[in-house]
C-alpha atoms as a PDB file:
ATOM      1  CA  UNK A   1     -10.560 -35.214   5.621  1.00  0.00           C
ATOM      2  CA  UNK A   2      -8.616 -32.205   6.319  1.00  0.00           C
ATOM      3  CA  UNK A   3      -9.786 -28.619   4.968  1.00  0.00           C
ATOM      4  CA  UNK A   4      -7.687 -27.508   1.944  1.00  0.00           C
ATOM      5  CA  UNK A   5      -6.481 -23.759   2.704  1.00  0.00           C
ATOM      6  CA  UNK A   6      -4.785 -21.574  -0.124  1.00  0.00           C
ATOM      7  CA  UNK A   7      -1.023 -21.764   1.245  1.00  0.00           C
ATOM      8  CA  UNK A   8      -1.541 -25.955   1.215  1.00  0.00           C
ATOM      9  CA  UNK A   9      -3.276 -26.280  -2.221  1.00  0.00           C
ATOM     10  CA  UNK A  10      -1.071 -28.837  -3.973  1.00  0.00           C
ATOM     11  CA  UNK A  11      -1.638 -26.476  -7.382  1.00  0.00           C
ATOM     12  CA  UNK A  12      -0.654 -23.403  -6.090  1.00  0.00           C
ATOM     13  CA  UNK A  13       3.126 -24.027  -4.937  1.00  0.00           C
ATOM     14  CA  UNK A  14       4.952 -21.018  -3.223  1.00  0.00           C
ATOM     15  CA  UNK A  15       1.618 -19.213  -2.783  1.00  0.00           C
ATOM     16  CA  UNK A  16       1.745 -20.207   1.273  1.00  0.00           C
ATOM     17  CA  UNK A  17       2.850 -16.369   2.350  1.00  0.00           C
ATOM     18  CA  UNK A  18      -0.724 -14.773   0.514  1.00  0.00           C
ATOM     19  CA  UNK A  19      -2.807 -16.674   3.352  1.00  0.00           C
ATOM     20  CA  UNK A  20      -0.758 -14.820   5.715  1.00  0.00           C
ATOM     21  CA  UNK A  21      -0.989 -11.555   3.683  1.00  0.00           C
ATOM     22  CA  UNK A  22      -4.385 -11.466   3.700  1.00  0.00           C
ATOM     23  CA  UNK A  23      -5.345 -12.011   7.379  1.00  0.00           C
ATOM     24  CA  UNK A  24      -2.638  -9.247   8.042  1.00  0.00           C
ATOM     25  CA  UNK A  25      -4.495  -6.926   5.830  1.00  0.00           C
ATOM     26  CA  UNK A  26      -8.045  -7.591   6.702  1.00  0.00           C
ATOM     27  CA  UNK A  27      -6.501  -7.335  10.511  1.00  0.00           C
ATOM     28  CA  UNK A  28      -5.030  -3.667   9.677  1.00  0.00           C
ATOM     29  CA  UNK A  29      -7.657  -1.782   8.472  1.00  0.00           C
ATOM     30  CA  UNK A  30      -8.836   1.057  10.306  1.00  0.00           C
ATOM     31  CA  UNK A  31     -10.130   3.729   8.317  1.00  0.00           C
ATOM     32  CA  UNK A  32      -7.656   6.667   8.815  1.00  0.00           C
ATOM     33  CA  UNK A  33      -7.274   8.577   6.375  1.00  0.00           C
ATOM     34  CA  UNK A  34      -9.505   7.638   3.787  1.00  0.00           C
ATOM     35  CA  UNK A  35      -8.288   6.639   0.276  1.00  0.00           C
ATOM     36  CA  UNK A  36      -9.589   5.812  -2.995  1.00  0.00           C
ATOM     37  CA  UNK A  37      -7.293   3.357  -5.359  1.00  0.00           C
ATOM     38  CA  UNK A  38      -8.467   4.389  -9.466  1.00  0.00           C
ATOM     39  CA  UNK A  39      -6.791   2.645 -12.292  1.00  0.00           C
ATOM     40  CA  UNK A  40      -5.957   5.248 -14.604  1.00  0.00           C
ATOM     41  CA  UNK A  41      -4.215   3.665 -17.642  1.00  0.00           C
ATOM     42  CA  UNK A  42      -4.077  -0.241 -18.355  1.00  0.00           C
ATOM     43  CA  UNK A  43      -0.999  -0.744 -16.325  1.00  0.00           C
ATOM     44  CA  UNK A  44      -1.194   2.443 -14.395  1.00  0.00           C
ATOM     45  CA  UNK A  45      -2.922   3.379 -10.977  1.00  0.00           C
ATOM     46  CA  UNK A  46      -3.709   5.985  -8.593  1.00  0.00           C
ATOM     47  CA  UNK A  47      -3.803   6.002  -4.445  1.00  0.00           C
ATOM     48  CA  UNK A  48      -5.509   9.005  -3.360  1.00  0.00           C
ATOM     49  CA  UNK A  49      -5.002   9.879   0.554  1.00  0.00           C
ATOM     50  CA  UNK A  50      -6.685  12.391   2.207  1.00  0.00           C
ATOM     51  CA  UNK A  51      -4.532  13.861   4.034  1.00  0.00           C
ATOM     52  CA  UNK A  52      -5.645  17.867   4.932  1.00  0.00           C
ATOM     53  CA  UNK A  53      -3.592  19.349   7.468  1.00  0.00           C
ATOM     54  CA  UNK A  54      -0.695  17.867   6.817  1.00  0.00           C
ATOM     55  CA  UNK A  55       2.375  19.963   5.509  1.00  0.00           C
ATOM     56  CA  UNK A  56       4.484  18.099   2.905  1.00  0.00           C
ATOM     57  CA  UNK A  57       7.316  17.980   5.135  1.00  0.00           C
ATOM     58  CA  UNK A  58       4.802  15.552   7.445  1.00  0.00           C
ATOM     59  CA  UNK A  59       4.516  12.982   5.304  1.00  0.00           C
ATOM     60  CA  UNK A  60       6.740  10.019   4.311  1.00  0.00           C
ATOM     61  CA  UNK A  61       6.386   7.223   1.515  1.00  0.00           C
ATOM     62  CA  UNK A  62       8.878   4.146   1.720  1.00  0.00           C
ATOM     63  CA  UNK A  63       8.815   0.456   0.372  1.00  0.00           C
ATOM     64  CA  UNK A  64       9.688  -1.730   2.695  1.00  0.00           C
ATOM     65  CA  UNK A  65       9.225  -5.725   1.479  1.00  0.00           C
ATOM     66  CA  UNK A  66       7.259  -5.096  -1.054  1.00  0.00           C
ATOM     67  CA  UNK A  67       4.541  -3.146   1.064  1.00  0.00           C
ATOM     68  CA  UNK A  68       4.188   0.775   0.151  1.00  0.00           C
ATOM     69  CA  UNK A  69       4.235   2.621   3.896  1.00  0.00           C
ATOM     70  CA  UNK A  70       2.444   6.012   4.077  1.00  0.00           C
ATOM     71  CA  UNK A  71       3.079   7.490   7.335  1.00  0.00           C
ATOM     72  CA  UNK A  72       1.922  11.492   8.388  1.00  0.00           C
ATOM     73  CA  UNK A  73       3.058  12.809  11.152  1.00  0.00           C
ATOM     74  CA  UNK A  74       2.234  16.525  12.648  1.00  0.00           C
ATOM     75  CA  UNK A  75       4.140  18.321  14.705  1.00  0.00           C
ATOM     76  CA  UNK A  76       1.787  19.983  17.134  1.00  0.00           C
ATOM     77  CA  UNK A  77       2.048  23.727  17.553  1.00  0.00           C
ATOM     78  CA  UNK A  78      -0.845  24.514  20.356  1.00  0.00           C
ATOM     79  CA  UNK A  79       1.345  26.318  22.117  1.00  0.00           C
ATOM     80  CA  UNK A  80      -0.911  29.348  23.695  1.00  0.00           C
ATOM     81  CA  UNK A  81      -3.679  28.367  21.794  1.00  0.00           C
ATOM     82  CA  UNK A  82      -7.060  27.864  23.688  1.00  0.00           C
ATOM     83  CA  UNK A  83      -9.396  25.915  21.695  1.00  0.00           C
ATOM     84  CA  UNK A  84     -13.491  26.123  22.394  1.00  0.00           C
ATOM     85  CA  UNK A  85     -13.896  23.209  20.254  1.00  0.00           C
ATOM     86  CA  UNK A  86     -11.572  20.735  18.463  1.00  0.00           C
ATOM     87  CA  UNK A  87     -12.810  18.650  16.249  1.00  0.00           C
ATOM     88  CA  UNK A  88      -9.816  18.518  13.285  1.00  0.00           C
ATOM     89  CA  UNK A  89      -7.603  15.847  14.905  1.00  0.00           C
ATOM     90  CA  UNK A  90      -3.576  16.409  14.650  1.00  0.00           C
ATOM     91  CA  UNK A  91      -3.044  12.448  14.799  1.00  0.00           C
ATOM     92  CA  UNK A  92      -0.565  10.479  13.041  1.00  0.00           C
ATOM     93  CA  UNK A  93      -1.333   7.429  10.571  1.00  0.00           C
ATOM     94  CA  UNK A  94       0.490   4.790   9.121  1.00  0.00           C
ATOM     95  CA  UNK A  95      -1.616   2.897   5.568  1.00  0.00           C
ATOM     96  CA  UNK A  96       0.133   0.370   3.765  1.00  0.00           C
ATOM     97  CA  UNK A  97      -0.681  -1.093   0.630  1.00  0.00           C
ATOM     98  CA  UNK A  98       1.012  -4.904  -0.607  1.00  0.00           C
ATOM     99  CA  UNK A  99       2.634  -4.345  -4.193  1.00  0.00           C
ATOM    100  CA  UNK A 100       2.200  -7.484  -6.278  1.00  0.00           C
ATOM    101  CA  UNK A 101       5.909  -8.182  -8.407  1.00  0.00           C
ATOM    102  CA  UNK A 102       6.360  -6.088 -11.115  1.00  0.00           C
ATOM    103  CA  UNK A 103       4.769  -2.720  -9.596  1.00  0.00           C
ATOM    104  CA  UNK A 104       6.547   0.080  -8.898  1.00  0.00           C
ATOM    105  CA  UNK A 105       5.803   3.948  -7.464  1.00  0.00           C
ATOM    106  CA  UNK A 106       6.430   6.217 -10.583  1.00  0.00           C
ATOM    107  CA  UNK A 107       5.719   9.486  -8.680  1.00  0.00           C
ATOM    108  CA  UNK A 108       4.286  11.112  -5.847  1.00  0.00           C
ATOM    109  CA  UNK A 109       2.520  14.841  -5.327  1.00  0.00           C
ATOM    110  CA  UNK A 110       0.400  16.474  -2.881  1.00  0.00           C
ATOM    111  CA  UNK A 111      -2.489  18.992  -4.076  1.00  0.00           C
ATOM    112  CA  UNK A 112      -5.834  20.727  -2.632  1.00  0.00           C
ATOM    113  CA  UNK A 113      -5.337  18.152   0.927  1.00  0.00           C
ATOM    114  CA  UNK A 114      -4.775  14.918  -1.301  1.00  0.00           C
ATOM    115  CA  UNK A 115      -1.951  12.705  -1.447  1.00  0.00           C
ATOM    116  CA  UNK A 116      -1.745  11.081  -4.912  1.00  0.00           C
ATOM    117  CA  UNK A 117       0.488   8.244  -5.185  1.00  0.00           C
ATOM    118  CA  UNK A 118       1.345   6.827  -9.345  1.00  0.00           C
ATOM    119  CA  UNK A 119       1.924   3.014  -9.501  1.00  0.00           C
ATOM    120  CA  UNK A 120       3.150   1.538 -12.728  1.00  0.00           C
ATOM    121  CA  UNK A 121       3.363  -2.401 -13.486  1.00  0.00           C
ATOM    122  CA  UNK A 122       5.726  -2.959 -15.904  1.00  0.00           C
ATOM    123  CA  UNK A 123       4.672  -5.343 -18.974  1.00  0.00           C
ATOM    124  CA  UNK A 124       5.810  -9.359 -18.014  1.00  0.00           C
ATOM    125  CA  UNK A 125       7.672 -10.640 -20.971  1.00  0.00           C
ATOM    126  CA  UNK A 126       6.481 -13.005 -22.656  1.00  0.00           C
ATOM    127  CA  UNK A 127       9.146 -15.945 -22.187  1.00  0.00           C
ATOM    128  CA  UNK A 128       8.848 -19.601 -22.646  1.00  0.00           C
ATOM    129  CA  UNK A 129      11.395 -21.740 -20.827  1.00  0.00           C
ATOM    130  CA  UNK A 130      12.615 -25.232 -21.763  1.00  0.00           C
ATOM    131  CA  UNK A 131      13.942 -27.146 -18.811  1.00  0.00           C
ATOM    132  CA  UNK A 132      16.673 -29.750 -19.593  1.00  0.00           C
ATOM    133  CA  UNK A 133      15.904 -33.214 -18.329  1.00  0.00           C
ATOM    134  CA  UNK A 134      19.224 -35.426 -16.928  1.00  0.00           C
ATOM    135  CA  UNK A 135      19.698 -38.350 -17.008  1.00  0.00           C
ATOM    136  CA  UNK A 136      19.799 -40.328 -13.869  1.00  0.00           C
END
């Protein structure tokens, strides 16, 4: 007997992509920068990045197929500066979040080192749908 997996479950048709979405997420987490994800209203949430250090002007925030991409990148400006210790890393980062159908950013600010990102799902309608039978 062969192992039922969640793309080949005869009762969930179409869902075969969220296997594949969720190895690729569990496969790209690393930690950097930290984030917190709040829900602030009942269709409304918060990303919070930390992201100290980095000039607004460093950071980007695009969709791209349905996945939000954060990316920071410094510019380094060490030039004839001798450091006895570094410890505050000027590395880039790239954090991207999967947004189910229906969300959408609704605004983005930086304040005090954070990165605060609004998400907003819109309410589904509430439609029934009759489907017309032919006759063969």
């Amino acid at each position: 007997m062969s192992k039922l997996t969640l793309g080949t479950h005869p009762f969930l048709l179409g869902f075969d992509h969220l296997e594949r979405l969720v190895e690729r997420t569990a496969k790209s987490e690393n930690g950097y920068p930290p984030y917190n994800i709040e829900q602030v209203g009942e269709n409304a949430f918060r990303i919070t990045l930390a992201v100290a250090g980095f000039a607004q002007d460093d950071l980007s925030i695009t969709i791209e197929h349905r996945q939000l991409v954060v990316r920071g990148k410094q510019i380094a400006d060490d030039e004839g500066r001798v450091f006895l210790h570094r410890g505050i890393a000027a590395r880039q980062f790239q954090r991207t979040f999967l947004l189910a159908d229906g969300v959408e950013v609704s605004g983005a600010a930086t304040a005090n080192g954070l990165l605060h990102i609004d998400l907003a799902r819109a309410q589904p309608e509430s439609v029934v749908q009759t489907i017309r039978i032919e006759k063969g």
